[in-house]
PDB file of N, CA and C in Angstrom:
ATOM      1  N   UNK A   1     -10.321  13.722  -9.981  1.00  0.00           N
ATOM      2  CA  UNK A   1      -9.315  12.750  -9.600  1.00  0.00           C
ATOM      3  C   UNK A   1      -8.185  12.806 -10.638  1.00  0.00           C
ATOM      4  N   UNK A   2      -6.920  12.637 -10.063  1.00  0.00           N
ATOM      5  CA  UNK A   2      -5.799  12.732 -11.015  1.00  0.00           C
ATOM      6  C   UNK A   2      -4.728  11.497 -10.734  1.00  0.00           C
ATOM      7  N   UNK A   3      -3.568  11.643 -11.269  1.00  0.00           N
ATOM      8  CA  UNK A   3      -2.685  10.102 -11.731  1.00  0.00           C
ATOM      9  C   UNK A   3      -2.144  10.522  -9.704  1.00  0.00           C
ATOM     10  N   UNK A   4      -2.152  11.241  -9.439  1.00  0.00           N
ATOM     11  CA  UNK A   4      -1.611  12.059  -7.950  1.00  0.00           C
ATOM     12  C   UNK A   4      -1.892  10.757  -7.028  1.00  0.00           C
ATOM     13  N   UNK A   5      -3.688  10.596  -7.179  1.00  0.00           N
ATOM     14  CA  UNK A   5      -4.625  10.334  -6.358  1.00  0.00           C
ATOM     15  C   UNK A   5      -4.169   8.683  -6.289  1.00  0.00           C
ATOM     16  N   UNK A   6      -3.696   8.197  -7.338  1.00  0.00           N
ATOM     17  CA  UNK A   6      -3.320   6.888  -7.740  1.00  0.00           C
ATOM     18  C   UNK A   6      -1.831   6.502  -7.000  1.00  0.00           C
ATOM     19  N   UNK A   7      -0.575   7.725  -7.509  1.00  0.00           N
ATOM     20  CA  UNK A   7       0.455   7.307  -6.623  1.00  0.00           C
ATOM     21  C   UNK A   7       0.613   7.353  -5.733  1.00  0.00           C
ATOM     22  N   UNK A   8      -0.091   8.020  -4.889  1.00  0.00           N
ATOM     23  CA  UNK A   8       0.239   8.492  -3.240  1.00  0.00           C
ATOM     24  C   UNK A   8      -0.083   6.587  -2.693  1.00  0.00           C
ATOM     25  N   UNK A   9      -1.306   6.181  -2.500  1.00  0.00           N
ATOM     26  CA  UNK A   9      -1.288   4.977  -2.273  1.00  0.00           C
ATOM     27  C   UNK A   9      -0.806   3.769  -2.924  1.00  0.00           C
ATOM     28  N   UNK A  10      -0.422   3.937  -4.225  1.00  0.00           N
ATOM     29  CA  UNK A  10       0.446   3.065  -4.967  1.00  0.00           C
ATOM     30  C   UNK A  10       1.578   2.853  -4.310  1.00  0.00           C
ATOM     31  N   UNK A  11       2.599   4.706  -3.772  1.00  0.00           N
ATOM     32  CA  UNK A  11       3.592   4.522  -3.380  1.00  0.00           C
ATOM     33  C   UNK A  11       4.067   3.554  -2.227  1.00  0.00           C
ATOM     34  N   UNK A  12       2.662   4.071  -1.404  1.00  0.00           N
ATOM     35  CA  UNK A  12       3.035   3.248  -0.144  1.00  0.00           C
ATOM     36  C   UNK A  12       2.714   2.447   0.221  1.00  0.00           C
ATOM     37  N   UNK A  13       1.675   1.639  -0.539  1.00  0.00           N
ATOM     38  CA  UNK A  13       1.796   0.092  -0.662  1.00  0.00           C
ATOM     39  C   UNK A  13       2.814  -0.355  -0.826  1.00  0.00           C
ATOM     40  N   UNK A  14       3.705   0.360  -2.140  1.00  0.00           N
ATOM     41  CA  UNK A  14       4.974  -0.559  -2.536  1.00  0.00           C
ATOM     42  C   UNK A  14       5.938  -0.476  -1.575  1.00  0.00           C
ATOM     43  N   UNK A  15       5.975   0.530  -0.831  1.00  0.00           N
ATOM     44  CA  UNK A  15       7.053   0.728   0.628  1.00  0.00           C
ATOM     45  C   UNK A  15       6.061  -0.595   1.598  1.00  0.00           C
ATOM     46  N   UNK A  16       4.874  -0.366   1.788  1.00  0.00           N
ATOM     47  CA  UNK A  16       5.052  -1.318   2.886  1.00  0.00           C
ATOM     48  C   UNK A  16       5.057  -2.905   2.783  1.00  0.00           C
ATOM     49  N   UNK A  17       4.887  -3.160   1.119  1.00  0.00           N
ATOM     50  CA  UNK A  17       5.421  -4.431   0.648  1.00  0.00           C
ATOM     51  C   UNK A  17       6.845  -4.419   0.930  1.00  0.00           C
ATOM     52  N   UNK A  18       7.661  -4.130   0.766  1.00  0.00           N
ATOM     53  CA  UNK A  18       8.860  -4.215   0.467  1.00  0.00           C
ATOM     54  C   UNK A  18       9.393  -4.017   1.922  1.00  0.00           C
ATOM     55  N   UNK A  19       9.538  -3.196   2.165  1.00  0.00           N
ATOM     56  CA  UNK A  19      10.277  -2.795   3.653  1.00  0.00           C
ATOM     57  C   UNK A  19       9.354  -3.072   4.861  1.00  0.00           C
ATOM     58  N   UNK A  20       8.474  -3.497   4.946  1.00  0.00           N
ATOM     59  CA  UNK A  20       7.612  -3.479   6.347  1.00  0.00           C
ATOM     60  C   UNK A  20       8.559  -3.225   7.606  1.00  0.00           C
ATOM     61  N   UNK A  21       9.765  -3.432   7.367  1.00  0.00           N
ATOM     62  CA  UNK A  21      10.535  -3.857   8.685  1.00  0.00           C
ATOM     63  C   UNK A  21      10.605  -1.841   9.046  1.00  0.00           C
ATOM     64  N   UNK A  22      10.736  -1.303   8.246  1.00  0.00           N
ATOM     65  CA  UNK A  22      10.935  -0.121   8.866  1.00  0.00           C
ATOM     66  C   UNK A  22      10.219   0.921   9.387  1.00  0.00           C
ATOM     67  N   UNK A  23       9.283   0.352  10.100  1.00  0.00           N
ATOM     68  CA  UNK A  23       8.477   1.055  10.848  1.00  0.00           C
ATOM     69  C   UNK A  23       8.327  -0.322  11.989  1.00  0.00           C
ATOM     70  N   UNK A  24       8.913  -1.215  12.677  1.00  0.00           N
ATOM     71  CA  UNK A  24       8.764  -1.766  13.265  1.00  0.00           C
ATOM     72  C   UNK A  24      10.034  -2.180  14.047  1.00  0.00           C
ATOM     73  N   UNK A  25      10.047  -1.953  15.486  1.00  0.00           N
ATOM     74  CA  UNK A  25      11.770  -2.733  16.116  1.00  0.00           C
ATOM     75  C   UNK A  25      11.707  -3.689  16.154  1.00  0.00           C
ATOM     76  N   UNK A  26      12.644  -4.676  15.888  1.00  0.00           N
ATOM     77  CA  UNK A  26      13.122  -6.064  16.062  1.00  0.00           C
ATOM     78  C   UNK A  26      12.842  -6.995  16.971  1.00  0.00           C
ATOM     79  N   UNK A  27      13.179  -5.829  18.028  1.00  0.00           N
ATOM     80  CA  UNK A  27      13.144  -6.387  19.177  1.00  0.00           C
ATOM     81  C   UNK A  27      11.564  -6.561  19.629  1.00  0.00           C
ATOM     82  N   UNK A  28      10.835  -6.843  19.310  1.00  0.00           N
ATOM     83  CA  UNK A  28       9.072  -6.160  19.605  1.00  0.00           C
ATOM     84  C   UNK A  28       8.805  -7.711  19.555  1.00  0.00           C
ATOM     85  N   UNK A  29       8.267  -8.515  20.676  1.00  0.00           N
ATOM     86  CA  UNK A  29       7.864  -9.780  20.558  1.00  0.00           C
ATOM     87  C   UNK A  29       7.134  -9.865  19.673  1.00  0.00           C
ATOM     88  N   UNK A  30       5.720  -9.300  19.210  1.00  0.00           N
ATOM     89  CA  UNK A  30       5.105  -9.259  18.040  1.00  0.00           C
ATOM     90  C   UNK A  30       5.772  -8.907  16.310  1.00  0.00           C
ATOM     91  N   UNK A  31       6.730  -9.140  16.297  1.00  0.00           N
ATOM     92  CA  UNK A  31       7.280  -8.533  15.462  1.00  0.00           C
ATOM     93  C   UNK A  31       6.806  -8.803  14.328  1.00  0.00           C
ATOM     94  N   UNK A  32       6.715 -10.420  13.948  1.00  0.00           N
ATOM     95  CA  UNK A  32       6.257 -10.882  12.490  1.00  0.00           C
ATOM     96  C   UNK A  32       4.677 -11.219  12.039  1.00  0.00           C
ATOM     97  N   UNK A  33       4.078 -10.888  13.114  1.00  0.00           N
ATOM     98  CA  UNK A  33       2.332 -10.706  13.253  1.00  0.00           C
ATOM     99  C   UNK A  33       2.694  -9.207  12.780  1.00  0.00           C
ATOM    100  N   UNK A  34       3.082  -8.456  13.718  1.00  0.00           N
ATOM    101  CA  UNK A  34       3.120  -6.766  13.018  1.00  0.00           C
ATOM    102  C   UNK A  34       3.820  -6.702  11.338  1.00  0.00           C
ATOM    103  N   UNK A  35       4.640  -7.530  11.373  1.00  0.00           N
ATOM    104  CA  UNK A  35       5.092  -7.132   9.681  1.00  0.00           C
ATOM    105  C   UNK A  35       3.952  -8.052   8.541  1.00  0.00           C
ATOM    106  N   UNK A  36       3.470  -8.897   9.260  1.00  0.00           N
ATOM    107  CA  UNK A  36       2.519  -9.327   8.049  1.00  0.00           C
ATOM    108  C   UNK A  36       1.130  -8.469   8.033  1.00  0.00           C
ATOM    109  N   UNK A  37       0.911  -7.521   9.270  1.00  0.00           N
ATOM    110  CA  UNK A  37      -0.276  -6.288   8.822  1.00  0.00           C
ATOM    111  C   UNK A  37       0.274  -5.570   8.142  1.00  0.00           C
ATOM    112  N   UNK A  38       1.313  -5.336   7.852  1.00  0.00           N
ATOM    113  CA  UNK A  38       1.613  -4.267   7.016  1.00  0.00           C
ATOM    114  C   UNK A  38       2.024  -4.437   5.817  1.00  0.00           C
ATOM    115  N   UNK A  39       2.212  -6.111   5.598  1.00  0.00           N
ATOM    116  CA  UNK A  39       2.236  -6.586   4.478  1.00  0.00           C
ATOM    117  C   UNK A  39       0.565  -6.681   3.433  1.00  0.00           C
ATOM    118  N   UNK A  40      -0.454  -6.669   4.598  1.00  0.00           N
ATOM    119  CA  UNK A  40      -1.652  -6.921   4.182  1.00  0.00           C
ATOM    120  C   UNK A  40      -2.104  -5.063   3.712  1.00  0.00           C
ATOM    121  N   UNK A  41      -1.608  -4.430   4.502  1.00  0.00           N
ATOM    122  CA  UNK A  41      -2.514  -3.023   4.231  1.00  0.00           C
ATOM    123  C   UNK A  41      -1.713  -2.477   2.902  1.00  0.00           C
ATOM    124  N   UNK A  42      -0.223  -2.968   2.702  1.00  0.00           N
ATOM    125  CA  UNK A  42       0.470  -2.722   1.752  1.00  0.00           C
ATOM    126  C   UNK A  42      -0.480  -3.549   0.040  1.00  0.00           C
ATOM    127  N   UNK A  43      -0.883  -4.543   1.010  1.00  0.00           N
ATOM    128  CA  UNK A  43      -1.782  -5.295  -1.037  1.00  0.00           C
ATOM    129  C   UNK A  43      -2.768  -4.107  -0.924  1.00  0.00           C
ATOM    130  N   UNK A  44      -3.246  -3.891   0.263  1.00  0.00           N
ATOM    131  CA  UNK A  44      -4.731  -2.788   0.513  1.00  0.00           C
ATOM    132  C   UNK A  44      -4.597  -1.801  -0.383  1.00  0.00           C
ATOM    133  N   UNK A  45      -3.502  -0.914   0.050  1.00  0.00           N
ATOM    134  CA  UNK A  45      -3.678  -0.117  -1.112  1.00  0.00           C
ATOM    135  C   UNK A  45      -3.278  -0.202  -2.276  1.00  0.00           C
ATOM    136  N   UNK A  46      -2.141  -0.957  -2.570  1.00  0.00           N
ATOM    137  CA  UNK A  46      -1.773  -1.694  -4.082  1.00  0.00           C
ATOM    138  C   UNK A  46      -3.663  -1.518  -4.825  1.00  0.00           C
ATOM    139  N   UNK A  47      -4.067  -2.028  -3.710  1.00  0.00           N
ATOM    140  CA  UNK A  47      -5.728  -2.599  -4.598  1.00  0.00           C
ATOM    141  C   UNK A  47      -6.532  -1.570  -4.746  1.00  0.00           C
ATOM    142  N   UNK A  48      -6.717  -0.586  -3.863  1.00  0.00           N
ATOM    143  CA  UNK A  48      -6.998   0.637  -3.874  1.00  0.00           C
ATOM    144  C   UNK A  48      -6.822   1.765  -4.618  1.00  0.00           C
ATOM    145  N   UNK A  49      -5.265   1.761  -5.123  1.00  0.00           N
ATOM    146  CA  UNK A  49      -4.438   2.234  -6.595  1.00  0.00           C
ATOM    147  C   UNK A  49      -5.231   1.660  -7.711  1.00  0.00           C
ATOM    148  N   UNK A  50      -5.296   0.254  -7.758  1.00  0.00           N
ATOM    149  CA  UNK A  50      -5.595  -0.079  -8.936  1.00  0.00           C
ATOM    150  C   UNK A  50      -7.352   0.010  -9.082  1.00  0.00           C
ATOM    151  N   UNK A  51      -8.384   0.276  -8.204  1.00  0.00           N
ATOM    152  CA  UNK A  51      -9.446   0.821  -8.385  1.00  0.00           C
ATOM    153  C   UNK A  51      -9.706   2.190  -8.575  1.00  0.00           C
ATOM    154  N   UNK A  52      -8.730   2.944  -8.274  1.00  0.00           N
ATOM    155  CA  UNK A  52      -8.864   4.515  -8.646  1.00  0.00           C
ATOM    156  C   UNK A  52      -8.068   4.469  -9.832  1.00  0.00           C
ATOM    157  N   UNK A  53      -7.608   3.449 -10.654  1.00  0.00           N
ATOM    158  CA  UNK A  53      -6.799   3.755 -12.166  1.00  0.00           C
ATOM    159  C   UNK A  53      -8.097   3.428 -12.813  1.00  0.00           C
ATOM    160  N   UNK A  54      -8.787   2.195 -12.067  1.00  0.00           N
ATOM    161  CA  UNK A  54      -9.960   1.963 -13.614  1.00  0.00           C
ATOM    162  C   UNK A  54     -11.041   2.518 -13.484  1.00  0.00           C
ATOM    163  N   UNK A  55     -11.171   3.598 -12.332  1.00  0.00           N
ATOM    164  CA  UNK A  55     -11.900   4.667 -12.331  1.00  0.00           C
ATOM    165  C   UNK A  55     -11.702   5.959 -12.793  1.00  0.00           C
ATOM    166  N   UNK A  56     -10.451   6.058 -13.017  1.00  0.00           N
ATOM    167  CA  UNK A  56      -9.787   6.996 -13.712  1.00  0.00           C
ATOM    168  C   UNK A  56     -10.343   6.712 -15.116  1.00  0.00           C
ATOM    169  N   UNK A  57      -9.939   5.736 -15.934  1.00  0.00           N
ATOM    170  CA  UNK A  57      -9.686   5.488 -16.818  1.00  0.00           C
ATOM    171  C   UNK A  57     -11.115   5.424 -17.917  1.00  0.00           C
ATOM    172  N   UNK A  58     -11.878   4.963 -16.933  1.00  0.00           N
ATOM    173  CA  UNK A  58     -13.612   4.238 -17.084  1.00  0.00           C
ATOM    174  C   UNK A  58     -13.916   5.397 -17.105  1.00  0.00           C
ATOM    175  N   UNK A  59     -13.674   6.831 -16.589  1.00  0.00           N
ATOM    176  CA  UNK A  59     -14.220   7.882 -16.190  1.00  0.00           C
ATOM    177  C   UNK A  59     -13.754   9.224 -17.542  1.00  0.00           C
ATOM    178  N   UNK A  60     -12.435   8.648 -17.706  1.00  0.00           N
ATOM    179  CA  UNK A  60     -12.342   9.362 -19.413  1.00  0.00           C
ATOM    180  C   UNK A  60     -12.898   8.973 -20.774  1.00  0.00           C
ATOM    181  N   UNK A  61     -13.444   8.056 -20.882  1.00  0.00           N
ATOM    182  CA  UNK A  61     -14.093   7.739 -21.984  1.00  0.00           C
ATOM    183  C   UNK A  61     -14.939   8.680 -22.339  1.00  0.00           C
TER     184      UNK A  61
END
């Protein structure tokens, strides 16, 4: 496992915190039910990042 394995889902947590809107049309009656899943899968991997850092980390000692 490398720092790789950490940003790839780091990255895109932080995209789908931040922007959720852009993967979703406006116009979509569901719109703000759909942006708060992607607000949730966005902490997902935020959390996911941060269990492969202290496995990283736990794992170099």
């Amino acid at each position: 496992m490398s720092y790789i394995d950490i940003f790839i889902p780091f990255s895109a947590g932080i995209i789908l915190l931040l922007f959720p809107d852009i993967l979703i049309k406006r116009q979509d009656a569901e719109y703000e039910k759909k942006k708060s899943i992607f607000k949730k899968g966005g902490f997902v991997l935020l959390g996911v990042s941060a269990i492969y850092l202290l496995v990283l980390l736990l794992s170099s000692r």
